[in-house]
N, C-alpha and C. Protein backbone atom coordinates (compact mmCIF):
# COMPACT_ATOMS: atom_id res chain seq x y z
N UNK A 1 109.19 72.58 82.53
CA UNK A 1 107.87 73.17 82.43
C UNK A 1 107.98 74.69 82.54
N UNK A 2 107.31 75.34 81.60
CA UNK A 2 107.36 77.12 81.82
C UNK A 2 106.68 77.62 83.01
N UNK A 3 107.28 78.71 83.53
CA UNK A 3 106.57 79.00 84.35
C UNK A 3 105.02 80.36 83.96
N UNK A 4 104.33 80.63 84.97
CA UNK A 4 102.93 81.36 84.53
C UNK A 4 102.29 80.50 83.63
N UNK A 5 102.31 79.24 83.44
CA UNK A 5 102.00 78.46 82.43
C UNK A 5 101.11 77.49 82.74
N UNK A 6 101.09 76.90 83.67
CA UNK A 6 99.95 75.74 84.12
C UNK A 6 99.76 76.27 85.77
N UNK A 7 98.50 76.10 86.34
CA UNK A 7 98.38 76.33 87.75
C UNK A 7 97.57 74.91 88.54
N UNK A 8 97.34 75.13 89.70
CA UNK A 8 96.74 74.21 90.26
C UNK A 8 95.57 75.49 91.23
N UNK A 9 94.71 75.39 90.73
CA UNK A 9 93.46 76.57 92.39
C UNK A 9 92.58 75.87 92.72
N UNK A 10 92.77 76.51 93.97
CA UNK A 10 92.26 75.96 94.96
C UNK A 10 90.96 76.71 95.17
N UNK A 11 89.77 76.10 95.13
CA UNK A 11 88.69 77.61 95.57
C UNK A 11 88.06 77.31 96.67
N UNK A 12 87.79 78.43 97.61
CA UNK A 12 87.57 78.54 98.77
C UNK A 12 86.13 79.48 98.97
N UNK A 13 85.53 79.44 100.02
CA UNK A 13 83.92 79.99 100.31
C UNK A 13 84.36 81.01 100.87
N UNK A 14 85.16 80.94 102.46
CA UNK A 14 85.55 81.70 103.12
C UNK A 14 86.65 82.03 103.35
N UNK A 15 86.81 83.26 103.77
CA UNK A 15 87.79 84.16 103.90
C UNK A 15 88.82 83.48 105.32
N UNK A 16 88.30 83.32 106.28
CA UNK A 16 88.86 82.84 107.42
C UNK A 16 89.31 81.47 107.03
N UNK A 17 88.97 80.53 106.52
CA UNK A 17 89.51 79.04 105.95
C UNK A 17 90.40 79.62 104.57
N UNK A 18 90.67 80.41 104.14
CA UNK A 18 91.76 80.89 102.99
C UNK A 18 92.97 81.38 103.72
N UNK A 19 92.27 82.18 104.94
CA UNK A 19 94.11 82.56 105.50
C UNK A 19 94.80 81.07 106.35
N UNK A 20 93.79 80.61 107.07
CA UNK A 20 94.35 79.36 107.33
C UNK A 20 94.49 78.14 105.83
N UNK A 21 94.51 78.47 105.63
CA UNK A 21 95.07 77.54 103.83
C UNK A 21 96.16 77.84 103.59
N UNK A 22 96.23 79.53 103.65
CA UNK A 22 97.73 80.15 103.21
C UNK A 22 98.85 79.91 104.17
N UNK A 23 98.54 79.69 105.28
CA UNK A 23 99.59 79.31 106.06
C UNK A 23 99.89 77.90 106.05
N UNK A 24 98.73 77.05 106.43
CA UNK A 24 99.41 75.60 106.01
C UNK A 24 99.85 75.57 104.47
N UNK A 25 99.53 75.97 103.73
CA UNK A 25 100.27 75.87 102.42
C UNK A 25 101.61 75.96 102.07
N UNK A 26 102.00 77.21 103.11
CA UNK A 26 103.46 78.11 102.74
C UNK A 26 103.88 76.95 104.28
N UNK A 27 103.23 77.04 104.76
CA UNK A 27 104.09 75.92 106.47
C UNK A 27 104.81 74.57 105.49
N UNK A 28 103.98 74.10 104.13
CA UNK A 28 104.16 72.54 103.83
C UNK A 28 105.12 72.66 102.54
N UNK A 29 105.71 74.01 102.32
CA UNK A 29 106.76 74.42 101.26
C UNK A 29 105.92 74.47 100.23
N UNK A 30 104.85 74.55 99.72
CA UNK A 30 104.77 74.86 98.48
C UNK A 30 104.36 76.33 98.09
N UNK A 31 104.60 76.98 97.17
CA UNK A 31 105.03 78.54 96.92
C UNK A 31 103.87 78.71 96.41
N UNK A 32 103.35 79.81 96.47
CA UNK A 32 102.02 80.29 96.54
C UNK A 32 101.74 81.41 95.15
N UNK A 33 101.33 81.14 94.18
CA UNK A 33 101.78 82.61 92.89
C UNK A 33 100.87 83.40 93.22
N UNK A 34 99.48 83.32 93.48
CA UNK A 34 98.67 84.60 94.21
C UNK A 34 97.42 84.06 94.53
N UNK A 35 96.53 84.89 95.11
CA UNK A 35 95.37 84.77 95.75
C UNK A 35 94.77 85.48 95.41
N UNK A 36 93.65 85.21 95.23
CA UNK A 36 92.60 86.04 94.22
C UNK A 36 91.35 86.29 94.62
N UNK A 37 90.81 87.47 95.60
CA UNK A 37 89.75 87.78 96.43
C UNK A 37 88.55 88.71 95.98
N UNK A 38 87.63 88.32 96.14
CA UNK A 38 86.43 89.39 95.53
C UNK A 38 86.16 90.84 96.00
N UNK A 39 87.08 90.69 97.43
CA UNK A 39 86.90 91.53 97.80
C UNK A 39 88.40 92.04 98.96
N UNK A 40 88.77 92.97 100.01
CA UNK A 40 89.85 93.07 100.30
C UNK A 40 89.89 92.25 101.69
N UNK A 41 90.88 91.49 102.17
CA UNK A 41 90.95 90.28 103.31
C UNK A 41 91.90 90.83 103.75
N UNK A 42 91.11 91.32 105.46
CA UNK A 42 92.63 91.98 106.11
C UNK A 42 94.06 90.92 106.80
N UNK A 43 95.25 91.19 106.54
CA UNK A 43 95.94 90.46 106.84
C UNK A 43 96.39 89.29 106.03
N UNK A 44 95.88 89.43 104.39
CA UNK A 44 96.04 88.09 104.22
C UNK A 44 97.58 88.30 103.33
N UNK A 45 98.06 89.66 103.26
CA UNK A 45 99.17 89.99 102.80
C UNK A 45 100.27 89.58 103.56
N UNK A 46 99.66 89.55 104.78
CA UNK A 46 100.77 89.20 105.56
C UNK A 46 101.28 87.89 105.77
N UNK A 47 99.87 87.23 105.62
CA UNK A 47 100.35 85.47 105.86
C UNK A 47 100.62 84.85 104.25
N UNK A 48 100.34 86.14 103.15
CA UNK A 48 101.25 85.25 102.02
C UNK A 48 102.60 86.13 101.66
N UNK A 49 103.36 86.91 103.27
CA UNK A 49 104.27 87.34 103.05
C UNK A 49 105.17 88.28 102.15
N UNK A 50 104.11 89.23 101.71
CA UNK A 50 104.59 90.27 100.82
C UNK A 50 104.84 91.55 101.50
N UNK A 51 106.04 92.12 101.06
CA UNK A 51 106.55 93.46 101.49
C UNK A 51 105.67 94.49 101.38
N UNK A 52 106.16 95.26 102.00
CA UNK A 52 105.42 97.08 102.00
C UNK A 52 105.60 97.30 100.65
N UNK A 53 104.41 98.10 99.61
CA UNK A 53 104.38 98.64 98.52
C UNK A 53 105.69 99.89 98.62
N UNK A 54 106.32 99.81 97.54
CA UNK A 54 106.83 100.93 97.28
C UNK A 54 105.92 102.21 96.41
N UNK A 55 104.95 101.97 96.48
CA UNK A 55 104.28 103.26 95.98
C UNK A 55 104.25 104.12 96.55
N UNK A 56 104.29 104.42 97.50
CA UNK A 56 104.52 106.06 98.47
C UNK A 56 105.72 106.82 98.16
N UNK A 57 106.44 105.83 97.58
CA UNK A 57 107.75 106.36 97.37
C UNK A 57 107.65 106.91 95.65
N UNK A 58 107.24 106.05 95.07
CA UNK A 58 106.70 106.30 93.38
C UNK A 58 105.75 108.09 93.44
N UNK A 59 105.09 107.71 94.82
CA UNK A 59 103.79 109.31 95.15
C UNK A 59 104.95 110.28 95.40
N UNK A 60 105.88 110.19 96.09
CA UNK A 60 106.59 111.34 96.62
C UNK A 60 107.50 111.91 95.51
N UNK A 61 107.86 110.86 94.51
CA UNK A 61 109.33 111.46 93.02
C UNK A 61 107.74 111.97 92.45
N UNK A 62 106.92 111.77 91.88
CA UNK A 62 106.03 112.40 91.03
C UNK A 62 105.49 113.95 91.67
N UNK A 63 105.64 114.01 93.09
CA UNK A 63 105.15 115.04 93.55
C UNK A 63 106.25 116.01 93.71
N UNK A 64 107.41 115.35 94.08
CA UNK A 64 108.35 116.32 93.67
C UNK A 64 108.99 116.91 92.54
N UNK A 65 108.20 115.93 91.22
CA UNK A 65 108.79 116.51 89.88
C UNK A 65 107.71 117.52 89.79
N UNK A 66 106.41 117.30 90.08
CA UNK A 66 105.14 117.80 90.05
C UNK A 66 105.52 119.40 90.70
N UNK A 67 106.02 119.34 91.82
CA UNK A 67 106.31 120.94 92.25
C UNK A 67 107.67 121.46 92.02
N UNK A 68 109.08 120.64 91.44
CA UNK A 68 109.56 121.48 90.47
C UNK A 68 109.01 122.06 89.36
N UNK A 69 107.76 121.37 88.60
CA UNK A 69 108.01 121.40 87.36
C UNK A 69 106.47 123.28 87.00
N UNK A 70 106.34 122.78 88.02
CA UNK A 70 105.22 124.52 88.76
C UNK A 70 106.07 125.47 89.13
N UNK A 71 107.15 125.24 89.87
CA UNK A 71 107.74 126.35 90.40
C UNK A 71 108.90 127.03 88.95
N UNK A 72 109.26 125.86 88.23
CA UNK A 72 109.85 125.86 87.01
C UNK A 72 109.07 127.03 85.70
N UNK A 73 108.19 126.62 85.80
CA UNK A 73 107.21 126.87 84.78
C UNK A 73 106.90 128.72 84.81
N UNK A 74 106.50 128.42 86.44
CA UNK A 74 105.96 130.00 86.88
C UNK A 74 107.01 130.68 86.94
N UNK A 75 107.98 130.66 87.65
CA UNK A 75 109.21 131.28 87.48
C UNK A 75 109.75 132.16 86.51
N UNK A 76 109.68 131.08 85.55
CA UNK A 76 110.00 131.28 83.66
C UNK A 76 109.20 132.02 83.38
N UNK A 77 107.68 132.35 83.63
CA UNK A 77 106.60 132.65 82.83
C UNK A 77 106.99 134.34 83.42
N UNK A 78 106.93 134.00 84.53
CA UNK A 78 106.82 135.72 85.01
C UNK A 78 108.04 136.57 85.33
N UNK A 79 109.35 135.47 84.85
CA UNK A 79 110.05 136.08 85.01
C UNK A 79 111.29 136.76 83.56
N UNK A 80 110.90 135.73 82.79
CA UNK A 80 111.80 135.56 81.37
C UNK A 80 110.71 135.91 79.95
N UNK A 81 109.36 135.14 80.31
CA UNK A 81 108.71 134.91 78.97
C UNK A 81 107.62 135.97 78.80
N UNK A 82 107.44 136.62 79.88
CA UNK A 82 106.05 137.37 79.99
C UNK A 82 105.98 138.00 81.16
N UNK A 83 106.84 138.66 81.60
CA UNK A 83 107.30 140.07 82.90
C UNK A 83 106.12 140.72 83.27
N UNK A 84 105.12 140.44 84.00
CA UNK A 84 104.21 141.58 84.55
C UNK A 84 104.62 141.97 85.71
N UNK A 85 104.08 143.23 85.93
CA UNK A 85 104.09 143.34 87.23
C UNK A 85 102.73 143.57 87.93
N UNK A 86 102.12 142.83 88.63
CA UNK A 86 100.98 142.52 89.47
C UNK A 86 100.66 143.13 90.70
N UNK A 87 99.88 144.21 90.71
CA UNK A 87 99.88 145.12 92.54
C UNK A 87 101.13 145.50 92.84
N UNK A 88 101.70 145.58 92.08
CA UNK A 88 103.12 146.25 92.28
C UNK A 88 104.11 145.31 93.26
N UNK A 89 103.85 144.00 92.62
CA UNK A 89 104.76 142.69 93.65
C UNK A 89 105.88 142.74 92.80
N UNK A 90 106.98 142.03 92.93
CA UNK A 90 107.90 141.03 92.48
C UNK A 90 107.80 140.38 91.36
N UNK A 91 108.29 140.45 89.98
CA UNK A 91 108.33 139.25 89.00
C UNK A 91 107.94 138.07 89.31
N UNK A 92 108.64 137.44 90.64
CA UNK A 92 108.81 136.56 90.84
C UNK A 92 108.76 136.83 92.14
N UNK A 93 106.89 136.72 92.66
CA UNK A 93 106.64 136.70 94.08
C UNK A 93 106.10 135.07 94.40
N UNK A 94 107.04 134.51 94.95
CA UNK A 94 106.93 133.36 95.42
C UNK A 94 105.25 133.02 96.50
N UNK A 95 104.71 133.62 97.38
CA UNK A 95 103.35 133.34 97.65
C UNK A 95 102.66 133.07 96.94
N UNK A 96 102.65 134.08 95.50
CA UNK A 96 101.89 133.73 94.33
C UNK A 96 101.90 132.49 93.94
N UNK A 97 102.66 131.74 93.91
CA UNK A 97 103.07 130.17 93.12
C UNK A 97 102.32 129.52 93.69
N UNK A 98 102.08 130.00 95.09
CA UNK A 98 101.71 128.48 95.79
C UNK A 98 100.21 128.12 95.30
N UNK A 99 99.42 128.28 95.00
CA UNK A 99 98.02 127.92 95.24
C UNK A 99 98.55 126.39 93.18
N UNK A 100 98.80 127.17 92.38
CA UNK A 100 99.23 126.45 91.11
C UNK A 100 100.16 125.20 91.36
N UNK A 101 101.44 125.51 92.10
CA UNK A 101 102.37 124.82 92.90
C UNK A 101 101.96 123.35 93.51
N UNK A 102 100.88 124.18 94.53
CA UNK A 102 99.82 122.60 95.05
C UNK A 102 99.05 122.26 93.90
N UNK A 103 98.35 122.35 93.15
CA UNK A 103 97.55 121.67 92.27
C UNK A 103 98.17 120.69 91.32
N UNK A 104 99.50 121.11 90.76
CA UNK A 104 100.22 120.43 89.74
C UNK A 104 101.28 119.64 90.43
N UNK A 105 101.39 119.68 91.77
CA UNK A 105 101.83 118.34 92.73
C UNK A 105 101.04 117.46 92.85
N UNK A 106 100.07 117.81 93.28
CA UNK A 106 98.66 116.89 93.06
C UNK A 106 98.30 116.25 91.92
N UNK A 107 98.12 116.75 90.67
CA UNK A 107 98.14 116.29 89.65
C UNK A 107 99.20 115.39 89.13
N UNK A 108 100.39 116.08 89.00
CA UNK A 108 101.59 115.27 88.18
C UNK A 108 101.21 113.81 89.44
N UNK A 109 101.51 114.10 90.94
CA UNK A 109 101.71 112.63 91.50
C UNK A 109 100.61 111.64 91.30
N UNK A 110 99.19 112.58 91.27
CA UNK A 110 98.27 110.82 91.24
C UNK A 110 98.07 110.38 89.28
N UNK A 111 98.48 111.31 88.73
CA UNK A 111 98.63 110.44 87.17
C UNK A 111 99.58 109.34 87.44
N UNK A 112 100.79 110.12 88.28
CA UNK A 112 102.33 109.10 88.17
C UNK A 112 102.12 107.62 88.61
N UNK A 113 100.80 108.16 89.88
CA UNK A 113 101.16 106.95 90.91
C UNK A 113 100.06 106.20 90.20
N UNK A 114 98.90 106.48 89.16
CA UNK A 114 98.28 105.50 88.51
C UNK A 114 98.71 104.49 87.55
N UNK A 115 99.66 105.21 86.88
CA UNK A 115 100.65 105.11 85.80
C UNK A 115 101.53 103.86 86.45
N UNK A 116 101.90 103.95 87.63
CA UNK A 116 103.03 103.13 88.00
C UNK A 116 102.12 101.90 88.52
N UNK A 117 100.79 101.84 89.04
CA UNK A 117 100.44 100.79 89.21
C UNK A 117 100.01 99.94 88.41
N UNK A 118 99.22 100.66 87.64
CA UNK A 118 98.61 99.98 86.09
C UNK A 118 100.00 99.14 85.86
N UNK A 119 101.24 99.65 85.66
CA UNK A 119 102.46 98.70 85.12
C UNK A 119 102.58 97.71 85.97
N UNK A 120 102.88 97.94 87.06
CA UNK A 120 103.53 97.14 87.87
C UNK A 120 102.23 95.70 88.32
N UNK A 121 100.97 96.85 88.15
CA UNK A 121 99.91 95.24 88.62
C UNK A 121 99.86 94.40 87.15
N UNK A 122 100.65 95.04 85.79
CA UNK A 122 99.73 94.54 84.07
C UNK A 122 98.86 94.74 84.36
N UNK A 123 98.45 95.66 84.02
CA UNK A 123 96.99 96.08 83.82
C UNK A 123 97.68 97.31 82.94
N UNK A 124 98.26 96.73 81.79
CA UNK A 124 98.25 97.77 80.62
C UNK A 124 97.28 97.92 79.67
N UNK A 125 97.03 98.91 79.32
CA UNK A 125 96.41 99.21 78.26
C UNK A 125 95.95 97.65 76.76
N UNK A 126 97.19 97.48 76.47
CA UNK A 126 97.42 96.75 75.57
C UNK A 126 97.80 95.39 75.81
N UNK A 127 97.67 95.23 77.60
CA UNK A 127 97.54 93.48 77.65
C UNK A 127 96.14 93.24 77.48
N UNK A 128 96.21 91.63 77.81
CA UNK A 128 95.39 90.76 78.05
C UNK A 128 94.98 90.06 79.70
N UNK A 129 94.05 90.45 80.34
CA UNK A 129 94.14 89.75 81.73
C UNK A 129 94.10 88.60 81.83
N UNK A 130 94.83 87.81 82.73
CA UNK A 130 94.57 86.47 82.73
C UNK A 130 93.25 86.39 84.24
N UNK A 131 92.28 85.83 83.83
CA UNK A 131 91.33 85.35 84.83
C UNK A 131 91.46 83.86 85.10
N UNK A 132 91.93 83.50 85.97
CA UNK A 132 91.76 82.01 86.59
C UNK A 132 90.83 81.59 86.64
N UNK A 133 89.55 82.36 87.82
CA UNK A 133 88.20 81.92 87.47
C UNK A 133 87.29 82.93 87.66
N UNK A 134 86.59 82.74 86.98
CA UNK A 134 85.44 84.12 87.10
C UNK A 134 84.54 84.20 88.53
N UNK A 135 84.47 83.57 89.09
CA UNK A 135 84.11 83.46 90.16
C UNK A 135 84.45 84.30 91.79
N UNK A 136 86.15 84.41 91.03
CA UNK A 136 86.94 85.39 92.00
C UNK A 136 86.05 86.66 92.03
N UNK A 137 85.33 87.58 91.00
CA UNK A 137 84.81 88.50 91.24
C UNK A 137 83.76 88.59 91.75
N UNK A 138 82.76 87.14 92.25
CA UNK A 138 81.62 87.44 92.44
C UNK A 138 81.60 86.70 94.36
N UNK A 139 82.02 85.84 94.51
CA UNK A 139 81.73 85.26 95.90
C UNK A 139 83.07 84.53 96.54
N UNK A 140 83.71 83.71 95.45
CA UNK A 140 84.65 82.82 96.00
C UNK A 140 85.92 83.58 96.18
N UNK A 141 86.84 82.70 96.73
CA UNK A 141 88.81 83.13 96.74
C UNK A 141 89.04 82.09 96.12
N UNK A 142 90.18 82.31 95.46
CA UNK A 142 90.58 81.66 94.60
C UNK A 142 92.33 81.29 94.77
N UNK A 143 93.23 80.47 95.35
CA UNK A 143 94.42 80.54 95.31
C UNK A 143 94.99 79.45 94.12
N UNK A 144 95.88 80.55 93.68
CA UNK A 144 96.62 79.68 92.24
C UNK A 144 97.65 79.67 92.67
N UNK A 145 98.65 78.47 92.26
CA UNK A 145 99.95 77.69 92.99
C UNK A 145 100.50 77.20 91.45
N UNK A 146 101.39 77.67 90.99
CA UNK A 146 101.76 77.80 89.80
C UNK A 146 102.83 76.22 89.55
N UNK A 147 102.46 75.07 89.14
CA UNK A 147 103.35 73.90 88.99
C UNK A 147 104.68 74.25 88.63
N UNK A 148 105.31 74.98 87.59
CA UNK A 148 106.71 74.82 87.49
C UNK A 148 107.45 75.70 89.00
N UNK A 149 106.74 76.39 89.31
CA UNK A 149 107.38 77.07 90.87
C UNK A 149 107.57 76.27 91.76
N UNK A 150 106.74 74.55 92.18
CA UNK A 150 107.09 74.04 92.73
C UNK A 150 106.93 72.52 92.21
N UNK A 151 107.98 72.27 91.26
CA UNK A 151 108.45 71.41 90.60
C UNK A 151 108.89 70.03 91.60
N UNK A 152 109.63 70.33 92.72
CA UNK A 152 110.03 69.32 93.15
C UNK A 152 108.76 68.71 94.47
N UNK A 153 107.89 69.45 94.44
CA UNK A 153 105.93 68.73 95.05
C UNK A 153 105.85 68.00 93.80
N UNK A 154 104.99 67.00 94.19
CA UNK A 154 104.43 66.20 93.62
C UNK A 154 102.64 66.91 92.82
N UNK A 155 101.99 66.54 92.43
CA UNK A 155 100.88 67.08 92.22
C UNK A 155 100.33 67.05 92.86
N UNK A 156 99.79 65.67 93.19
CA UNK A 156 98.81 65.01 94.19
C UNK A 156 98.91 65.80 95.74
N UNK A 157 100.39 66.06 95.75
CA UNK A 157 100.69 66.03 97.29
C UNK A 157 100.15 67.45 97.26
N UNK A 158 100.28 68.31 96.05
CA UNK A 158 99.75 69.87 95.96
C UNK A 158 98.34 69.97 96.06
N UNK A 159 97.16 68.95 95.63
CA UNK A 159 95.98 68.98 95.42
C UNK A 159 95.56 68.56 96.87
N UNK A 160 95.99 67.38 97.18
CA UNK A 160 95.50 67.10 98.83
C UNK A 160 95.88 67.89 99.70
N UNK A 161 96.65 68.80 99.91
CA UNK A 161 97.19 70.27 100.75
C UNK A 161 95.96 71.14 100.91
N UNK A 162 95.72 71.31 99.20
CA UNK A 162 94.86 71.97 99.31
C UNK A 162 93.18 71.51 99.59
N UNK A 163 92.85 70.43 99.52
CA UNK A 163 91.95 69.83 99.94
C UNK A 163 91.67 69.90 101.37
N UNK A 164 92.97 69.37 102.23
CA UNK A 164 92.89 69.34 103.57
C UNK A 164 93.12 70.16 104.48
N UNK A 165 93.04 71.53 103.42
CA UNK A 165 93.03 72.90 104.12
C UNK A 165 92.10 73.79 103.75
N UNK A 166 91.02 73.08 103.43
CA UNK A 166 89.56 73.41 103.32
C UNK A 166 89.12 74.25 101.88
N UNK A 167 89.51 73.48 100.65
CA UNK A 167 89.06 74.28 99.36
C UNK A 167 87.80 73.19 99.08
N UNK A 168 87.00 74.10 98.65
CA UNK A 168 85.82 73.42 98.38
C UNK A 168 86.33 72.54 97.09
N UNK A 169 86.58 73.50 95.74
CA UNK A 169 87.50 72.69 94.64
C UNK A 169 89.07 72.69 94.24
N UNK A 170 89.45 71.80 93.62
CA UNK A 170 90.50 71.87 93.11
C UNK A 170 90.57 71.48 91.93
N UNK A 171 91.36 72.61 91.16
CA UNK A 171 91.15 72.91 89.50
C UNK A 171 92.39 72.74 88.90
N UNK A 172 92.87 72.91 87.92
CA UNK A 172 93.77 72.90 86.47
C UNK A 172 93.46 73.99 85.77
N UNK A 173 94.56 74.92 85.26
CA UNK A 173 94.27 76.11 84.62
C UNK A 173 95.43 76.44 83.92
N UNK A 174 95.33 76.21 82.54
CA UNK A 174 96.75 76.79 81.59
C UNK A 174 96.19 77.85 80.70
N UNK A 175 97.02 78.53 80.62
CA UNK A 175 97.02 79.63 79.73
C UNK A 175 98.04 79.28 78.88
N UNK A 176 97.97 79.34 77.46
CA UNK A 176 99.11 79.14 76.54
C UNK A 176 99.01 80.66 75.98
């Protein structure tokens, strides 16, 4: 069976009966592909066990290309391409940089760090989203448990899990 290909969700009312779902779920081995909230649920990252984002780290290379690429620029400008001399400073009076310096750190990093999430969540330009259920945006949670991920569960035994860990429904959802 492919995987991202057939799911089993579970939909849920509340937020407090979803984190207790996610734990008996992941307690009874079956692997969890994501959870899908209308809104943000504190802690529930933690009980479906996902690492610290590396985006701070994605913010800090963009901000540091961001203030080479100012200090680069100005440097060149006032020092090689177009020589003034200003109040009688330095070609290349470094105080001057700074106010441009900060702005185009600022800039280059939050394009970068938008840029890198859009990829990393798909949410490209030129995909297609997959919605499980429309519902996720308006009231319910929604957890999808992807069948070929846990191939060696049974179905049933995947649907009554989720039954007896308080989903109001339990659904079928393929995307071809």
């Amino acid at each position: 069976m492919e995987r991202d290909k057939n799911f089993i969700l579970g939909i849920f009312d509340d937020e407090d009966i979803l984190k207790n779902a996610v734990r008996e779920i992941r307690a009874a081995g079956i692997k969890i592909h994501e959870v899908f909230s209308p809104y943000p649920v504190h802690g529930l990252e933690d009980e479906l066990g996902y690492k610290r984002s590396r985006l701070p780290i994605a913010a800090f290379l963009f901000g540091l290309l961001g203030t080479t690429l100012a200090l680069t620029m100005q440097f060149y400008m006032m020092k090689f391409d177009w020589p003034m001399i200003i109040g009688g400073k330095d070609h290349a009076a470094f105080p001057d940089f700074i106010p441009v310096t900060f702005e185009l750190t600022v800039l280059v990093a939050a394009f970068g760090m938008v840029g890198v999430f859009m990829i990393s969540s798909n949410l490209k330009p030129w995909g297609q989203p997959r919605i499980f259920d429309l519902r996720s945006t308006d009231d319910k949670h929604v957890m999808a448990i992807d069948i070929a991920n846990n191939a060696a569960v049974d179905l049933e035994i995947i649907k009554g899990a989720l039954k007896n860990s308080g989903a109001t429904e339990v659904n079928s959802k393929s995307f071809e």
